[in-house]
C-alpha atoms as a PDB file:
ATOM      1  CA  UNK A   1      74.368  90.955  97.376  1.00  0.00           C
ATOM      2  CA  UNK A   2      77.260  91.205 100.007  1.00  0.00           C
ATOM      3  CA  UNK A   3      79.045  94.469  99.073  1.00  0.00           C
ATOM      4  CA  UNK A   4      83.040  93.930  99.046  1.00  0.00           C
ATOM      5  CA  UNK A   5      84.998  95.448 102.172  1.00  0.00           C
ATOM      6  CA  UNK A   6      87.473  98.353 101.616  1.00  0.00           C
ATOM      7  CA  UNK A   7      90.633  97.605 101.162  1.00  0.00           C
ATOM      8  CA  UNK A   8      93.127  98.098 104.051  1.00  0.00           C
ATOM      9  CA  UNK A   9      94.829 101.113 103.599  1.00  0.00           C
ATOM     10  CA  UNK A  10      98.076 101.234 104.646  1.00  0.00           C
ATOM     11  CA  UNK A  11     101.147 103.391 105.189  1.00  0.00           C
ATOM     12  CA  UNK A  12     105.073 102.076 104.638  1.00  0.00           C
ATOM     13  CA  UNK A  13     107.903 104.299 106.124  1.00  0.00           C
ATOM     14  CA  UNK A  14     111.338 103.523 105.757  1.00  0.00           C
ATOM     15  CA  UNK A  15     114.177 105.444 104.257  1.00  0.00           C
ATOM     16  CA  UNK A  16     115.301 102.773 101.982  1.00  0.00           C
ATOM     17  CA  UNK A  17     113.605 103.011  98.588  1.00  0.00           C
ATOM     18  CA  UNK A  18     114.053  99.271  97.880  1.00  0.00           C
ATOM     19  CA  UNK A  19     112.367  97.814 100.757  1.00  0.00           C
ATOM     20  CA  UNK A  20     109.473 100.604 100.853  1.00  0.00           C
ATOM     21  CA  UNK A  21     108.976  99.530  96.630  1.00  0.00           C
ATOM     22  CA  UNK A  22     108.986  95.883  97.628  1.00  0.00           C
ATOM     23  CA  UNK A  23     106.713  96.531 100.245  1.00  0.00           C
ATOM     24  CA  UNK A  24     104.480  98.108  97.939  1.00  0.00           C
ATOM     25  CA  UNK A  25     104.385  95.540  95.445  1.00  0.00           C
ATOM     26  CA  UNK A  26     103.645  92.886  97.460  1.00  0.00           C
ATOM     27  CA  UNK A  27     101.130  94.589  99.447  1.00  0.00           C
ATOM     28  CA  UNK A  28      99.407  96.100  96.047  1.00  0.00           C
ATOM     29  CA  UNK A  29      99.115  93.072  94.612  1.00  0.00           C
ATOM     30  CA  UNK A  30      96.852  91.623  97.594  1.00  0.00           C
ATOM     31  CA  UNK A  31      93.274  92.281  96.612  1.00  0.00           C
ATOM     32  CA  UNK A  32      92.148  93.599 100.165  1.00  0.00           C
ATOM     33  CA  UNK A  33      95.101  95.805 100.997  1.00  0.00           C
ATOM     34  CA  UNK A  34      96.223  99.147  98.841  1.00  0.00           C
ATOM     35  CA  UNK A  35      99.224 101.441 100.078  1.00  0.00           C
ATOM     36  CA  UNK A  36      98.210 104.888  99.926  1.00  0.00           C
ATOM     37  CA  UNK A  37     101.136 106.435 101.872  1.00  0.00           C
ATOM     38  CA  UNK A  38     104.862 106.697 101.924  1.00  0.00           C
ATOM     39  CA  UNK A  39     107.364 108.310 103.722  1.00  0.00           C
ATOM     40  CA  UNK A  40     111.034 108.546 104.101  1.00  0.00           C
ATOM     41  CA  UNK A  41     111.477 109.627 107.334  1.00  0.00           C
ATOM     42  CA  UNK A  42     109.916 109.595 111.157  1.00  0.00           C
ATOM     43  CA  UNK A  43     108.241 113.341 110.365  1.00  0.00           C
ATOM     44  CA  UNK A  44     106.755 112.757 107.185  1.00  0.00           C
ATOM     45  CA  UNK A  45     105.342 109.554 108.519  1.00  0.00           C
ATOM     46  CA  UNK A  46     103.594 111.184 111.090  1.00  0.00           C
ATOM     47  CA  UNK A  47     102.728 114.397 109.251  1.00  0.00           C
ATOM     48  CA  UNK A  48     101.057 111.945 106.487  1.00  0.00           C
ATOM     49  CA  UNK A  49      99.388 109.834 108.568  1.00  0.00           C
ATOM     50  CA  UNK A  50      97.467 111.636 110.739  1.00  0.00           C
ATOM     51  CA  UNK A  51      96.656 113.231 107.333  1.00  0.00           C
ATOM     52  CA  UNK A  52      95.555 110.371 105.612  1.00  0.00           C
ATOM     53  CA  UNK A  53      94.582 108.404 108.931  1.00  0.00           C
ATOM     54  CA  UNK A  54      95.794 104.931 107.137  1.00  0.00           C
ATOM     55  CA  UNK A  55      94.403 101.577 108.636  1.00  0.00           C
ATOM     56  CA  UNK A  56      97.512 100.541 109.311  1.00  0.00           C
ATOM     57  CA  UNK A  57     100.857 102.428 109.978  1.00  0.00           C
ATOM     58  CA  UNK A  58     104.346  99.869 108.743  1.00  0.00           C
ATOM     59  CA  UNK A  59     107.151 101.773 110.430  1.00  0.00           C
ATOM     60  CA  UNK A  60     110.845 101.346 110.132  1.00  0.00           C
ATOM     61  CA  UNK A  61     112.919 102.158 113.588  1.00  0.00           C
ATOM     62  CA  UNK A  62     115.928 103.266 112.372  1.00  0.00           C
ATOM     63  CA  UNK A  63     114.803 106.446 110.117  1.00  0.00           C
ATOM     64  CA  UNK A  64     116.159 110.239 110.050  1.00  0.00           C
ATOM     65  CA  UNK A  65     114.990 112.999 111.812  1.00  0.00           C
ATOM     66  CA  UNK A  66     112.378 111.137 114.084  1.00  0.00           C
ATOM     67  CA  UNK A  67     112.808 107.310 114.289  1.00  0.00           C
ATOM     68  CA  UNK A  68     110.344 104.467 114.804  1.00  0.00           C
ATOM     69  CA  UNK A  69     109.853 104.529 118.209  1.00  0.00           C
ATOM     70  CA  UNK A  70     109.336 108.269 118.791  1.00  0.00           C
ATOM     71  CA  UNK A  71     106.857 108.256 115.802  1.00  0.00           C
ATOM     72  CA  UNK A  72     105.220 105.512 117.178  1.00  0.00           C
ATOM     73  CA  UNK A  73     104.627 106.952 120.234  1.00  0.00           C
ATOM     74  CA  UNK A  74     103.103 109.797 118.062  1.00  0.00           C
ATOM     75  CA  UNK A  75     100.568 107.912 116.387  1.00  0.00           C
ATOM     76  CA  UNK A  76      99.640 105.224 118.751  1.00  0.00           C
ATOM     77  CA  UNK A  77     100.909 106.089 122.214  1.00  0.00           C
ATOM     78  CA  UNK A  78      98.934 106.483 125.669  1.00  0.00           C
ATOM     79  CA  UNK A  79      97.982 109.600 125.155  1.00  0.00           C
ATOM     80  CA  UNK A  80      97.040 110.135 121.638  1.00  0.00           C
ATOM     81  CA  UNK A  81      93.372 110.868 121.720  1.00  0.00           C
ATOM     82  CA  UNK A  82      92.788 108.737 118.607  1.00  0.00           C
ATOM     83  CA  UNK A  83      95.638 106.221 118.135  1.00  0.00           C
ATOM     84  CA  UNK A  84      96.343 104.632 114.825  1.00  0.00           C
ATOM     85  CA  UNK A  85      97.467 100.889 114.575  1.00  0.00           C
ATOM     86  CA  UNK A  86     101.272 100.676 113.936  1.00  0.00           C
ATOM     87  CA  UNK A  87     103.336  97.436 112.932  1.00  0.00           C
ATOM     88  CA  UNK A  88     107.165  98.460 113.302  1.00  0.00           C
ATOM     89  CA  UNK A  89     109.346  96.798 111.511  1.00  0.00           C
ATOM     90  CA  UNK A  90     112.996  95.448 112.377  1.00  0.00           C
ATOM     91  CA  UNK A  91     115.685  93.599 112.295  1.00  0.00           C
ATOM     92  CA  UNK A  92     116.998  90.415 115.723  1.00  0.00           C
ATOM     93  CA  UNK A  93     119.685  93.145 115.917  1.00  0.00           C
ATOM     94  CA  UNK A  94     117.602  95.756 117.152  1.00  0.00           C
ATOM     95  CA  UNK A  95     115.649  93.300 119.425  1.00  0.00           C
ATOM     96  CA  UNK A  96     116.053  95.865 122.739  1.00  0.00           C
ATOM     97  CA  UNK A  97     114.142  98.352 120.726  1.00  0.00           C
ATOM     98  CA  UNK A  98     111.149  96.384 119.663  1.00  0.00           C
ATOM     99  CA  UNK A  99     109.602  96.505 122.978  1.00  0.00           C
ATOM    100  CA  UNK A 100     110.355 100.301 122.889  1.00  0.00           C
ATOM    101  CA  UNK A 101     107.902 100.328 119.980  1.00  0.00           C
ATOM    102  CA  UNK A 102     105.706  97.996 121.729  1.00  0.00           C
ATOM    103  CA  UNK A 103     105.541  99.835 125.221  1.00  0.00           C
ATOM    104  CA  UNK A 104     104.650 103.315 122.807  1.00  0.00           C
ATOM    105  CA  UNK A 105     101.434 101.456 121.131  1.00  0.00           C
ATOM    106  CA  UNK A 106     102.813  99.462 118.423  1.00  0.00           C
ATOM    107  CA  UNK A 107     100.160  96.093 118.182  1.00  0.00           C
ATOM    108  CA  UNK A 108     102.941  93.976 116.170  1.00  0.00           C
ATOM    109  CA  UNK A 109     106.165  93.659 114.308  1.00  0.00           C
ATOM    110  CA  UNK A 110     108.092  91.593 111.731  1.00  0.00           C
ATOM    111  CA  UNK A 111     111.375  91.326 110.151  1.00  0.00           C
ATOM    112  CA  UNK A 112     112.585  92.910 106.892  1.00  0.00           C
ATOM    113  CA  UNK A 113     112.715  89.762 105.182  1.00  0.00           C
ATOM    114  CA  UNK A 114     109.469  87.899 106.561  1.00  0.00           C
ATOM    115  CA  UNK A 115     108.305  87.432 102.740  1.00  0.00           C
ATOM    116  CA  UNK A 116     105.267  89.021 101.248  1.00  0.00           C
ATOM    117  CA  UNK A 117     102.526  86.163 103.029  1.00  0.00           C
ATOM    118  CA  UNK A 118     103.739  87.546 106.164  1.00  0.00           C
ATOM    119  CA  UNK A 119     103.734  91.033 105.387  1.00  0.00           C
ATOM    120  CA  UNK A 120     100.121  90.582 104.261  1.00  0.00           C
ATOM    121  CA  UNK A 121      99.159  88.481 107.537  1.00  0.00           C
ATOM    122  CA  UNK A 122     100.889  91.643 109.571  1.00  0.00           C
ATOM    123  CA  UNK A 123      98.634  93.949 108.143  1.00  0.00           C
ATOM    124  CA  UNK A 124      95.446  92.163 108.310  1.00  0.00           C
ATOM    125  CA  UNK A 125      95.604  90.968 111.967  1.00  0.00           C
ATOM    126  CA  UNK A 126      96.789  94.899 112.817  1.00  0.00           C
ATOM    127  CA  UNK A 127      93.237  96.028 110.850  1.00  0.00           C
ATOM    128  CA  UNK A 128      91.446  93.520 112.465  1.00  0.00           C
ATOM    129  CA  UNK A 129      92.408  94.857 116.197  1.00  0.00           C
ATOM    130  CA  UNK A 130      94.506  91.512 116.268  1.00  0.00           C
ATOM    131  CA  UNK A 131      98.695  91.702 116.693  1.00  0.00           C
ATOM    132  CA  UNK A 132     100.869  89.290 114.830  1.00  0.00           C
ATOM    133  CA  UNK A 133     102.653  87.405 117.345  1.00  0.00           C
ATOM    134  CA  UNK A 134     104.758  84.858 115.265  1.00  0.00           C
ATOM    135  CA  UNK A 135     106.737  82.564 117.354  1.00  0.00           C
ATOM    136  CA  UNK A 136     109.640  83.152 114.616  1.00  0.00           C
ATOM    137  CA  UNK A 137     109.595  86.468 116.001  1.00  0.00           C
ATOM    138  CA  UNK A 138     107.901  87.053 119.326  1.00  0.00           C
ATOM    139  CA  UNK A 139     108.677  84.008 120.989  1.00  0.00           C
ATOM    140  CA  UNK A 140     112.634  84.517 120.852  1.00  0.00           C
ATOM    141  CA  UNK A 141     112.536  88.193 121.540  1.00  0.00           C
ATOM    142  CA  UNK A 142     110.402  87.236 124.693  1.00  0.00           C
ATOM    143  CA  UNK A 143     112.762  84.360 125.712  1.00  0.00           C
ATOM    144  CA  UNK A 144     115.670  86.969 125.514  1.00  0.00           C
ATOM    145  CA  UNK A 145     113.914  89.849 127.240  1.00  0.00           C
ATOM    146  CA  UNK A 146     112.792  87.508 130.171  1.00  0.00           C
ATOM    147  CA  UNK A 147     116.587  86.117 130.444  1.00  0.00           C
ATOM    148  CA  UNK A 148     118.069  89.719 130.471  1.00  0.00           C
ATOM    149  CA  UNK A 149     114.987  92.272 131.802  1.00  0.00           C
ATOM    150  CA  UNK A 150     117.175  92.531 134.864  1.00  0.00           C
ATOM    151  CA  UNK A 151     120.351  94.200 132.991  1.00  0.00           C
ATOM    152  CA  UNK A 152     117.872  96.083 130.974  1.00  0.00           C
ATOM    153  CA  UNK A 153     117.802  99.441 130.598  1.00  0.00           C
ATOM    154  CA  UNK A 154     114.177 100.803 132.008  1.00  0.00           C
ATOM    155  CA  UNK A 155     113.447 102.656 128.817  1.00  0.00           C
ATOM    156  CA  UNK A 156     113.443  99.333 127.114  1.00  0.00           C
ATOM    157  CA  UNK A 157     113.074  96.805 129.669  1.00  0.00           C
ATOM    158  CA  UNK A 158     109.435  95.118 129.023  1.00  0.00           C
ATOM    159  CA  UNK A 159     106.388  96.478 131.213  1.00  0.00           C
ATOM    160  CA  UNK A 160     105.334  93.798 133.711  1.00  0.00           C
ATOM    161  CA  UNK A 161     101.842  93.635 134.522  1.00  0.00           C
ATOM    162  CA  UNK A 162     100.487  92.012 137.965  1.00  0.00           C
ATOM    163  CA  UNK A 163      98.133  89.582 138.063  1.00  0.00           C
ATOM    164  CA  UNK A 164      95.215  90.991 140.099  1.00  0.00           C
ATOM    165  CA  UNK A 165      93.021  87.726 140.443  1.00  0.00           C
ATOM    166  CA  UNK A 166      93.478  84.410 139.355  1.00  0.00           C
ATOM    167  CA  UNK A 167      93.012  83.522 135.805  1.00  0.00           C
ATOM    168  CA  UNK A 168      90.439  80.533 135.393  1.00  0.00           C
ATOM    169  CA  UNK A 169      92.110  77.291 133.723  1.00  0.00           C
ATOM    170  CA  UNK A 170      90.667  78.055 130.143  1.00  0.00           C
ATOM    171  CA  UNK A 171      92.343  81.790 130.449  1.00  0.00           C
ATOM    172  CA  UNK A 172      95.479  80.127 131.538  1.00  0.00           C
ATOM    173  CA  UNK A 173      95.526  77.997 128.158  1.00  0.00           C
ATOM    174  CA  UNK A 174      94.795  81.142 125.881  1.00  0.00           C
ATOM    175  CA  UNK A 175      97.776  82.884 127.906  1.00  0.00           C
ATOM    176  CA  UNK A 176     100.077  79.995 127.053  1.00  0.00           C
ATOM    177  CA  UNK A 177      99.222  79.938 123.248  1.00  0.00           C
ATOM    178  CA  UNK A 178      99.913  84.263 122.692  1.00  0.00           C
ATOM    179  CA  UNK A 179     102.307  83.426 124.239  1.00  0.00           C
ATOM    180  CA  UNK A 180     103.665  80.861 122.357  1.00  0.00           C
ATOM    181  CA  UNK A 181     102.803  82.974 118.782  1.00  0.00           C
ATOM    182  CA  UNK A 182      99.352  81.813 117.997  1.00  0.00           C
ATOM    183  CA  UNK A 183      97.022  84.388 116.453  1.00  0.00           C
ATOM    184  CA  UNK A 184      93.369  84.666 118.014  1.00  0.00           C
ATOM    185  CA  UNK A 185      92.154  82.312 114.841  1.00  0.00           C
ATOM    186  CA  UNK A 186      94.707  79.408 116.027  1.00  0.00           C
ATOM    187  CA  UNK A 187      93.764  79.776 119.006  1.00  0.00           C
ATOM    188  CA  UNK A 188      90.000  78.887 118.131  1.00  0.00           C
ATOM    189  CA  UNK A 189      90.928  76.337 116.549  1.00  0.00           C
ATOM    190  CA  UNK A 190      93.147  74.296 118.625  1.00  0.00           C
ATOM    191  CA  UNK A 191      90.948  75.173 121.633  1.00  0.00           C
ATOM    192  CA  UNK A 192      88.181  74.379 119.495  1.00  0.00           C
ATOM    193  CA  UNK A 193      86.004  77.296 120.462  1.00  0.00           C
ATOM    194  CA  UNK A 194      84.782  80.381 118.816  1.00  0.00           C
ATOM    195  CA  UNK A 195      86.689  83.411 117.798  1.00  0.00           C
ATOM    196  CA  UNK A 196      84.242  85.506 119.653  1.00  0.00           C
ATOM    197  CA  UNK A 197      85.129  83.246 122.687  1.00  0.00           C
ATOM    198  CA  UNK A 198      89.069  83.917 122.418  1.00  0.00           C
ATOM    199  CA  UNK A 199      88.400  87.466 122.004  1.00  0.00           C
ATOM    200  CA  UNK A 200      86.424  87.374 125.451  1.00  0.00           C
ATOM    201  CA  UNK A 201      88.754  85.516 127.067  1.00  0.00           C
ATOM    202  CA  UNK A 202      91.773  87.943 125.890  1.00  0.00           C
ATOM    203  CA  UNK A 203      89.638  90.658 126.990  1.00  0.00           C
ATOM    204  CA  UNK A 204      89.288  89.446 130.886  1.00  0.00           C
ATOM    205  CA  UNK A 205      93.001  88.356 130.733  1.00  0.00           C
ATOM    206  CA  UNK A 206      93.756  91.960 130.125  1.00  0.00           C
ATOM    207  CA  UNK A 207      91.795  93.507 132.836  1.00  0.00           C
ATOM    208  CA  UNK A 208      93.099  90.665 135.498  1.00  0.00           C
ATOM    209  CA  UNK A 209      96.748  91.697 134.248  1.00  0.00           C
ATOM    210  CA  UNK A 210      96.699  95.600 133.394  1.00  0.00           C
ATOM    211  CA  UNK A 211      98.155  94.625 130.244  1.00  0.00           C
ATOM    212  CA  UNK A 212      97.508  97.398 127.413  1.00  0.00           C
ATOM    213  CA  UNK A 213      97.809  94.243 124.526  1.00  0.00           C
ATOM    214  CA  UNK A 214      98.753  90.729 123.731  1.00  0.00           C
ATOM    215  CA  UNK A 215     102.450  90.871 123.806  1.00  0.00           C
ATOM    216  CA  UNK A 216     102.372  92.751 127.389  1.00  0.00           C
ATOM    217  CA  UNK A 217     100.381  89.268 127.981  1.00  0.00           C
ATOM    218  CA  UNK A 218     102.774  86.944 126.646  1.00  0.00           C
ATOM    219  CA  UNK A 219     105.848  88.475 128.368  1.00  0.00           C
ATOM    220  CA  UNK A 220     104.183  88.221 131.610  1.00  0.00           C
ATOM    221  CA  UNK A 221     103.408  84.623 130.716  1.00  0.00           C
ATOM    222  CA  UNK A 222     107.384  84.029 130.178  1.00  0.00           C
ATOM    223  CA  UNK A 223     108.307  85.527 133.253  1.00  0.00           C
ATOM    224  CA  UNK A 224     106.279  83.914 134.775  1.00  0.00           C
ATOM    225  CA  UNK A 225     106.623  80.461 133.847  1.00  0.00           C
ATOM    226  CA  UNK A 226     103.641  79.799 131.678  1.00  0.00           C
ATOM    227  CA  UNK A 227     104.748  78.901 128.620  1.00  0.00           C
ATOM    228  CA  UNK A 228     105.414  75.182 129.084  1.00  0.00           C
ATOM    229  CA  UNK A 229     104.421  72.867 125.584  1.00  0.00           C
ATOM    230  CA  UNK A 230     101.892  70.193 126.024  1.00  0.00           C
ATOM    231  CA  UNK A 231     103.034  66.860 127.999  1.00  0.00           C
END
């Protein structure tokens, strides 16, 4: 007999008490995920998760005394010996700031009012080692970042990895469908290969562009013209 996985354990940090209780109850009541962590502001979310050393990290930007992207950089930046996987979570106002997060180590982000399945799917794909790239989300804040990276300021502006040898034609597809919001699992399936093969191919596309994750690959796809839908 199989035994069960653990759940996911997560962590929520916001300094609203509404959306960190309906974050809990909609994570809760998923039978593979539990919160065991919350936290009010950028401090305590660091202080309690390198404490409890959560699966996943579900950080606010906007919080007092540290915000999202300085904690973020905490927990899952360059240099942090063992970094934890953080999904920040936002708002299209504070678009400029996403790739802040992203640039310090976040894997993913949503909006405050995805909806619970979303939520759910954010947190699983971070556990997994996967991002959530939905095109709801990622897809527009790409488009805008590639049509205004050159008024950007550098702290924000996204990183812009160089292609150091060609990619092969079936690298070139996976490129085109991260970027346009597929998760690894869509990608098997419309490519109709194995998730094992997506994963291998995502892992070459990273060393050919020095990109540190997925979304570092699908802004370098739309600035660089690959993201063109199917004739």
């Amino acid at each position: 007999m199989t035994t069960p996985a653990p759940p996911i354990r997560v962590l929520i940090a916001d300094d609203q008490e509404m959306v960190r209780t309906g974050f809990r109850f909609f994570l809760d009541a998923q039978p593979d995920i539990t919160v065991v962590a919350e936290a009010v502001d950028g401090e305590e979310a660091v202080e309690l998760a390198r404490r409890e050393r959560p699966d996943v990290c579900l950080l606010d930007i906007r919080m007092p005394k540290l915000d999202g992207l300085a904690a973020t950089r905490l927990l899952a930046g360059p240099d942090v010996a063992d970094p934890l996987r953080v999904v920040v979570v936002t708002t299209f106002d504070l678009d400029e700031y996403v790739y802040g997060a992203l640039r310090g180590g976040a894997c993913g982000f949503l909006l405050k009012d995805s909806g619970p399945v979303l939520l759910a799917e954010a947190v699983r794909a971070a556990a997994a080692g996967d991002s959530l790239v939905s095109p709801s989300v990622t897809v527009r804040l790409l488009k805008h970042l590639t049509t205004t990276a050159a008024g950007t300021p550098p702290e924000v502006a996204p990183r812009a990895p160089v292609l150091r040898e060609p990619l092969t034609d079936r690298e070139a597809e996976v490129v085109r469908l991260v970027a346009l919001g597929r998760t690894n699992a869509e990608i098997a399936a419309e490519l109709y290969v194995s998730l094992s093969t997506v994963k291998t191919h995502l892992s070459s596309v990273q060393l050919k562009l020095a990109a540190r994750n997925r979304v570092e690959i699908a802004a370098w796809a739309w600035q660089h013209g690959q993201v063109r839908p199917r004739p």
